[in-house]
Protein backbone atom coordinates (compact mmCIF):
# COMPACT_ATOMS: atom_id res chain seq x y z
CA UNK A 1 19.83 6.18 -20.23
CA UNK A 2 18.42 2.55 -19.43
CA UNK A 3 17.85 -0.18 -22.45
CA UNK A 4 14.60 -0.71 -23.71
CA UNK A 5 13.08 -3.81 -21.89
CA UNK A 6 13.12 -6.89 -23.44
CA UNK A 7 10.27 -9.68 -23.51
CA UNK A 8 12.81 -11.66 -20.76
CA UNK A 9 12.57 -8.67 -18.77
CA UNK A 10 9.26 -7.86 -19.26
CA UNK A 11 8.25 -11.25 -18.41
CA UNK A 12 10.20 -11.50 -15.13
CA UNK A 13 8.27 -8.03 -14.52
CA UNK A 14 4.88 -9.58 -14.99
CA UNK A 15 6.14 -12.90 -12.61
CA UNK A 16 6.75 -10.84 -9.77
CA UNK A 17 3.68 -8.67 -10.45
CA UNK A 18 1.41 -11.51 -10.37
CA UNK A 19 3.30 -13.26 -6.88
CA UNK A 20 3.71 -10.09 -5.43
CA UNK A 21 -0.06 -9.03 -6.23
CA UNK A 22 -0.93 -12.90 -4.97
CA UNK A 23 0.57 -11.88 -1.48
CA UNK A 24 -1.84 -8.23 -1.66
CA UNK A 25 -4.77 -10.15 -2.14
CA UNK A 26 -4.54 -12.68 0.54
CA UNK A 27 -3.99 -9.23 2.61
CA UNK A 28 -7.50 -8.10 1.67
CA UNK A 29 -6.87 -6.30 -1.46
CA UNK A 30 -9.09 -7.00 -4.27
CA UNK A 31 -7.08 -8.87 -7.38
CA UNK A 32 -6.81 -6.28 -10.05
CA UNK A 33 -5.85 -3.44 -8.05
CA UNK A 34 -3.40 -5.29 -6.23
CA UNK A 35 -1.87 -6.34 -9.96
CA UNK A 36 -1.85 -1.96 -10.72
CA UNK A 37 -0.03 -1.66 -7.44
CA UNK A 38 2.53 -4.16 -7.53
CA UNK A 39 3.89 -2.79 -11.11
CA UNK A 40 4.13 0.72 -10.09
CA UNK A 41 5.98 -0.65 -7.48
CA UNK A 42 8.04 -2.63 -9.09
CA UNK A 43 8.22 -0.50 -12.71
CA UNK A 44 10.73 2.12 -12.90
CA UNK A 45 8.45 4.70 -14.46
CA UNK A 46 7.33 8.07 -12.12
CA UNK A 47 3.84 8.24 -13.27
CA UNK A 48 1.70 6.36 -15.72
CA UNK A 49 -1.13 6.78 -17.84
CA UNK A 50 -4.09 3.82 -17.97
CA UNK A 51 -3.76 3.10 -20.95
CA UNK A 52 0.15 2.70 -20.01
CA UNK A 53 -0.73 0.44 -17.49
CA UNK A 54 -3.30 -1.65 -19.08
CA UNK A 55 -1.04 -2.16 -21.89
CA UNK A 56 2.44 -2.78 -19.41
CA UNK A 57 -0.04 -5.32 -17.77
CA UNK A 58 -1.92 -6.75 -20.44
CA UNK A 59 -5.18 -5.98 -19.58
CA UNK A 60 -8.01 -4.13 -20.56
CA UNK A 61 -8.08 -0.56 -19.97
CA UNK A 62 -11.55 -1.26 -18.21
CA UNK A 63 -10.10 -3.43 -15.96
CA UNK A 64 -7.55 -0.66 -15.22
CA UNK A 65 -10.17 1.51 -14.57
CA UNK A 66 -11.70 -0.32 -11.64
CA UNK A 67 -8.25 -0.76 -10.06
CA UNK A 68 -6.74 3.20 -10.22
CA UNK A 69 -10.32 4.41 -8.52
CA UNK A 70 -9.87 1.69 -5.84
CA UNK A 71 -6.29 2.48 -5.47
CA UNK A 72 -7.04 6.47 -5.64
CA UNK A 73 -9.68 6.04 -3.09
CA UNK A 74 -7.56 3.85 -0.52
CA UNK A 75 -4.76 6.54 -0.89
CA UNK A 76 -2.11 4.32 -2.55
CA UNK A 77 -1.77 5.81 -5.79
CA UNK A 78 -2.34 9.88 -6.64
CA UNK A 79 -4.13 11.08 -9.65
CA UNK A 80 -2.40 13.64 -11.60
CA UNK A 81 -3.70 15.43 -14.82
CA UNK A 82 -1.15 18.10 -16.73
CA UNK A 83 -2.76 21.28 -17.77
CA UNK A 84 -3.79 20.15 -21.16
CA UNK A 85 -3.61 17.08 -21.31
CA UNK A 86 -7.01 14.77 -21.39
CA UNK A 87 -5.33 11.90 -19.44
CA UNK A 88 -4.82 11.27 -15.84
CA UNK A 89 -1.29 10.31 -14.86
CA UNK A 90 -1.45 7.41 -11.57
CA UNK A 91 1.62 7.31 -9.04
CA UNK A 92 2.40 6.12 -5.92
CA UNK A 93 0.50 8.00 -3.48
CA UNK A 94 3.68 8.91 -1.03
CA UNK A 95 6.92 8.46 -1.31
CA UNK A 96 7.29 6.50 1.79
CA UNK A 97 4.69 4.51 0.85
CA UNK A 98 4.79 1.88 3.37
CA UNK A 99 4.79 3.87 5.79
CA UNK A 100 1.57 5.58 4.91
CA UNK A 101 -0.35 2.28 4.23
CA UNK A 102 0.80 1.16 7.77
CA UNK A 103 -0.54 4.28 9.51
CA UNK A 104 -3.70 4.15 7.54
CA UNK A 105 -4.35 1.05 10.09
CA UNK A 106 -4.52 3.39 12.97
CA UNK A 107 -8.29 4.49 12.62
CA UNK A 108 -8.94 0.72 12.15
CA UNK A 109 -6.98 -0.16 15.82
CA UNK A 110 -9.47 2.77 17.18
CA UNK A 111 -12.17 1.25 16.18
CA UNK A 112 -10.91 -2.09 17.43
CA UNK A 113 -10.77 -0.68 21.14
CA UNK A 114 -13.72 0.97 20.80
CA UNK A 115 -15.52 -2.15 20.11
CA UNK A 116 -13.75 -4.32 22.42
CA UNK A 117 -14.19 -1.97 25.11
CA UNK A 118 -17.78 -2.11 24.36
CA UNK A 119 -17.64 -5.83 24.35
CA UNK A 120 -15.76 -5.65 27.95
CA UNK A 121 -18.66 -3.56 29.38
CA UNK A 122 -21.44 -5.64 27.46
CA UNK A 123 -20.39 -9.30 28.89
CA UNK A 124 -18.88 -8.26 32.52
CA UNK A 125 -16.71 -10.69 33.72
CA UNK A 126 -15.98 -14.08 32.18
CA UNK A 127 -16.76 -14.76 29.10
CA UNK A 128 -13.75 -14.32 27.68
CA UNK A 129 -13.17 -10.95 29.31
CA UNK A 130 -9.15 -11.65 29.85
CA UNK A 131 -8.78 -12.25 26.08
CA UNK A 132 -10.91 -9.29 25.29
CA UNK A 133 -8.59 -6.66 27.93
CA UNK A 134 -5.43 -8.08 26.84
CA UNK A 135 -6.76 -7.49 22.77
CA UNK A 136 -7.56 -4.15 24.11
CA UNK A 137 -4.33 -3.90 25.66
CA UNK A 138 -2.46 -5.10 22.54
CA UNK A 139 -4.57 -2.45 20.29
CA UNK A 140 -3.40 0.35 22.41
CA UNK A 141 -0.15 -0.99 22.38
CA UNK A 142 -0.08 -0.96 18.57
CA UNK A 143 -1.61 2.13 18.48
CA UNK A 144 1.29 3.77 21.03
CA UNK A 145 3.84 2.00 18.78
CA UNK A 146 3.01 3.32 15.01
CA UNK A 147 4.05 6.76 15.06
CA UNK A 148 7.30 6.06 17.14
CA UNK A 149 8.05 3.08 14.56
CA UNK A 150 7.31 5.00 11.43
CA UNK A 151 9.70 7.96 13.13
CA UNK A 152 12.27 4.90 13.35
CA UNK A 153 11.53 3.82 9.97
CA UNK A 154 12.50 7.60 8.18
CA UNK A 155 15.34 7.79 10.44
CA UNK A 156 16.41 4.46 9.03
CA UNK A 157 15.54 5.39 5.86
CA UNK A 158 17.46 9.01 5.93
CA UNK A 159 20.60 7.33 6.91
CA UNK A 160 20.34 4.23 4.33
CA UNK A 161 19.50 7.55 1.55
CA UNK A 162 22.48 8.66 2.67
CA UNK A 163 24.57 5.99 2.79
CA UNK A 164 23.41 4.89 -0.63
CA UNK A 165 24.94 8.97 -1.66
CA UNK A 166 28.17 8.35 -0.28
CA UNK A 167 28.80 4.51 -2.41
CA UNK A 168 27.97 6.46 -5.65
């Protein structure tokens, strides 16, 4: 069974929350729901209420609010309710999480191409039509790549799993 936290702990929680949720937002992600997904990332817990959140970050639970349904809808946390209960439960969406966010870019490379081919056809030659086919070529590139580095990636992380068995 694990201590209870203490305020030093607690505190260094919130610190890396807070850099952590800096380096999310500079990404794209708006502030408060990068703050809910850095501490269920970094928090130990399975699942957590709103009002556990709200209160582990120090927040409103409106502002919590806001940040679960942005979270829910970009499929990085799940929403969970227990048969009786009148609460919703928030976790990380997948358990390879990373791996999902990164192949949640793939429909976004598409549409990349698709544009830039557009572009290609639009302006002819010149015009910056060598940048534009080797962008296009770099999409595709990307594109080829994800599924063959996220099959990488569990390998990697199957053996590490493993390894990690073995040393306990």
């Amino acid at each position: 069974m694990t201590s209870p936290a203490t305020d030093d702990d607690q505190d260094a929680l919130l610190r890396f929350v807070e850099q952590f949720a800096l380096v999310l937002t500079e990404s794209g992600l708006p502030r408060m729901p990068a703050r809910v997904f850095a501490y269920v990332l970094a928090e130990d817990a399975e699942r957590y209420t709103a009002s556990e959140l709200a209160e582990g970050l120090r927040v409103s639970p409106a502002a919590i609010s806001g940040a679960v349904r942005a979270l829910v809808q970009a499929g990085l946390l799940a929403r969970e309710r227990e048969p009786g209960s009148r609460a919703d439960h928030y976790r990380i969406y997948d358990d390879d999480v990373w791996a999902h966010i990164i192949m949640q870019r793939e429909p976004l490379l598409r549409r990349y191409i698709a544009v830039l081919s557009e572009g290609i056809d639009a302006l002819g030659e010149g015009r910056g039509a060598q940048r534009i086919t080797e962008t296009i070529d770099y999409m595709q590139f990307m594109r080829a790549e994800l599924p063959l580095m996220i099959e990488r990636w569990q390998r990697h992380r199957a053996q590490y799993a493993q390894s990690s068995e073995v040393e306990e």
